[in-house]
Protein backbone atom coordinates (compact mmCIF):
# COMPACT_ATOMS: atom_id res chain seq x y z
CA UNK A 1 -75.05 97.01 158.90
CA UNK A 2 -70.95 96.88 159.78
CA UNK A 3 -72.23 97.13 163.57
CA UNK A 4 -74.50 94.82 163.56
CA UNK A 5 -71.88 92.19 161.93
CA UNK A 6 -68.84 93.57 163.74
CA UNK A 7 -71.38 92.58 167.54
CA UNK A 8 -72.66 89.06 165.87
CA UNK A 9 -69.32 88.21 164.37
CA UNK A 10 -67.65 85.06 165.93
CA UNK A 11 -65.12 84.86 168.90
CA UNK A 12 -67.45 86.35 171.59
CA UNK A 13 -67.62 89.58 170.08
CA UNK A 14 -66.33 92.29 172.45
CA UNK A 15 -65.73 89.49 175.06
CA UNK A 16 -63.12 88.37 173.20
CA UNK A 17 -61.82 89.81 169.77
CA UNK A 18 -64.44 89.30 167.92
CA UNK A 19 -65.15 92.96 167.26
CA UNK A 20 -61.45 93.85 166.76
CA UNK A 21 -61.51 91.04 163.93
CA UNK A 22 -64.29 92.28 162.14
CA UNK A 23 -63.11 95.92 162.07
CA UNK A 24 -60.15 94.58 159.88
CA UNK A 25 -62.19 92.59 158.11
CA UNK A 26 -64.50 95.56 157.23
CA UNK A 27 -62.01 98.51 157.17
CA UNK A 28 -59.29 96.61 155.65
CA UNK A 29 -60.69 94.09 153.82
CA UNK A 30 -58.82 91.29 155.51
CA UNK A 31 -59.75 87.66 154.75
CA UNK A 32 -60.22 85.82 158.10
CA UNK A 33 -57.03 84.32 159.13
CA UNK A 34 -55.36 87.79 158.18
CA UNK A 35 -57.48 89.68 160.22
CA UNK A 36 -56.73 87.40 163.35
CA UNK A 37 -52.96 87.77 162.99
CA UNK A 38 -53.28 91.25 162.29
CA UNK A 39 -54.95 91.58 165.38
CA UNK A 40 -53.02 89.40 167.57
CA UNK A 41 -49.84 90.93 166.65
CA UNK A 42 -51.07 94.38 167.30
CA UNK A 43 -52.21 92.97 170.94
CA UNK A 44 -48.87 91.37 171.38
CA UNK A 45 -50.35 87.97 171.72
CA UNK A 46 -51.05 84.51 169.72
CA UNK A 47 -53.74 84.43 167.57
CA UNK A 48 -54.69 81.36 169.64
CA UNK A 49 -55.25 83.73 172.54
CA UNK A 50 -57.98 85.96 170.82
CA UNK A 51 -60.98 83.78 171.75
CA UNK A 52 -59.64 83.26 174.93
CA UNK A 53 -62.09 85.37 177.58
CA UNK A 54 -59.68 84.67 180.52
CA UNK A 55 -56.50 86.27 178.36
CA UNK A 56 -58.63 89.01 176.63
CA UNK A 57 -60.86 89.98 178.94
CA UNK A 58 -58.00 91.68 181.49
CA UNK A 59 -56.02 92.46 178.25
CA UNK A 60 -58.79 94.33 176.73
CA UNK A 61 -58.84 96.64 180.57
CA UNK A 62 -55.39 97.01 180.34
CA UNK A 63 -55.54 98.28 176.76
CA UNK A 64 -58.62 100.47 177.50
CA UNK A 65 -60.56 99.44 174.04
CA UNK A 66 -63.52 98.35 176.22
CA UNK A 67 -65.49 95.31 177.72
CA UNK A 68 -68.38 94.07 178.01
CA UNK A 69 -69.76 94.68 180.99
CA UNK A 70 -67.49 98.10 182.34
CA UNK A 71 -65.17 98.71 184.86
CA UNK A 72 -65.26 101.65 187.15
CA UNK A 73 -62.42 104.01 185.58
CA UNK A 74 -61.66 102.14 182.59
CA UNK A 75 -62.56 103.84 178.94
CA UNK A 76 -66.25 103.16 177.26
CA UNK A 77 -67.95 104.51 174.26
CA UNK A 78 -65.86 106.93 172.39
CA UNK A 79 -62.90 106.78 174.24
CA UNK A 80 -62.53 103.03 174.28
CA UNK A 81 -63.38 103.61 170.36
CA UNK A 82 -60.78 105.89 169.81
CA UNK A 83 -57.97 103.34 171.88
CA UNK A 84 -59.63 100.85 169.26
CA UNK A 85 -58.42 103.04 166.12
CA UNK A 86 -55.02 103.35 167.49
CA UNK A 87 -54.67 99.77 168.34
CA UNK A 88 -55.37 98.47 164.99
CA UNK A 89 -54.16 101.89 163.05
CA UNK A 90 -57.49 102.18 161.74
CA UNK A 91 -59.98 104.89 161.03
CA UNK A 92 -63.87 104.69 162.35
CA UNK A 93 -65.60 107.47 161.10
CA UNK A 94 -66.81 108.61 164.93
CA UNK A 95 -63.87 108.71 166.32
CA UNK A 96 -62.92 110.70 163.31
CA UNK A 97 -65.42 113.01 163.72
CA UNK A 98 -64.83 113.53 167.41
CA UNK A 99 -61.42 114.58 166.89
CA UNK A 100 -62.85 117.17 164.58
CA UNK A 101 -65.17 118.44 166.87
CA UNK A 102 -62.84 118.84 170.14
CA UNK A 103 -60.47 120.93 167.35
């Protein structure tokens, strides 16, 4: 169930922040405008910015914490999930378990 709220969550989802949002929301329970601040000063940018596509969307290649559609090169799947966890200083319980596993 935290997936499937974290992809239908507002702000475009992984096209924006959306997803980044509802992590804190979920891990840390954040209210909403915490969350988005949290975020946003984490990214280095305004809060205003985080449901901007044409700000996030080169931001979130840059960063390497993944897109929606992907870029040759760029991180996807666990490695954009594991930039995402050290982004926010979070845990997610795959990455987690990933880093166990490569031990």
């Amino acid at each position: 169930m935290h997936l499937a709220h974290i992809f239908a969550s507002g702000m475009g989802g992984i096209r924006t922040a959306g997803d980044l949002v509802a992590w804190m929301q979920l891990i840390k329970k954040m209210k909403l405008a915490e969350a988005k601040k949290y975020v946003a000063r984490r990214m280095k940018i305004e809060p205003s910015d985080l449901i901007n596509e044409e700000v996030m969307r080169p931001l979130r290649e840059d960063l390497g914490i993944g897109t929606t559609t992907s870029v040759a090169g760029s991180p996807k799947g666990i490695r954009a999930k594991l930039r995402v966890a050290e982004l926010l200083d979070i845990p997610i319980n795959s990455v987690e378990l990933f880093k166990s596993q490569i031990k």
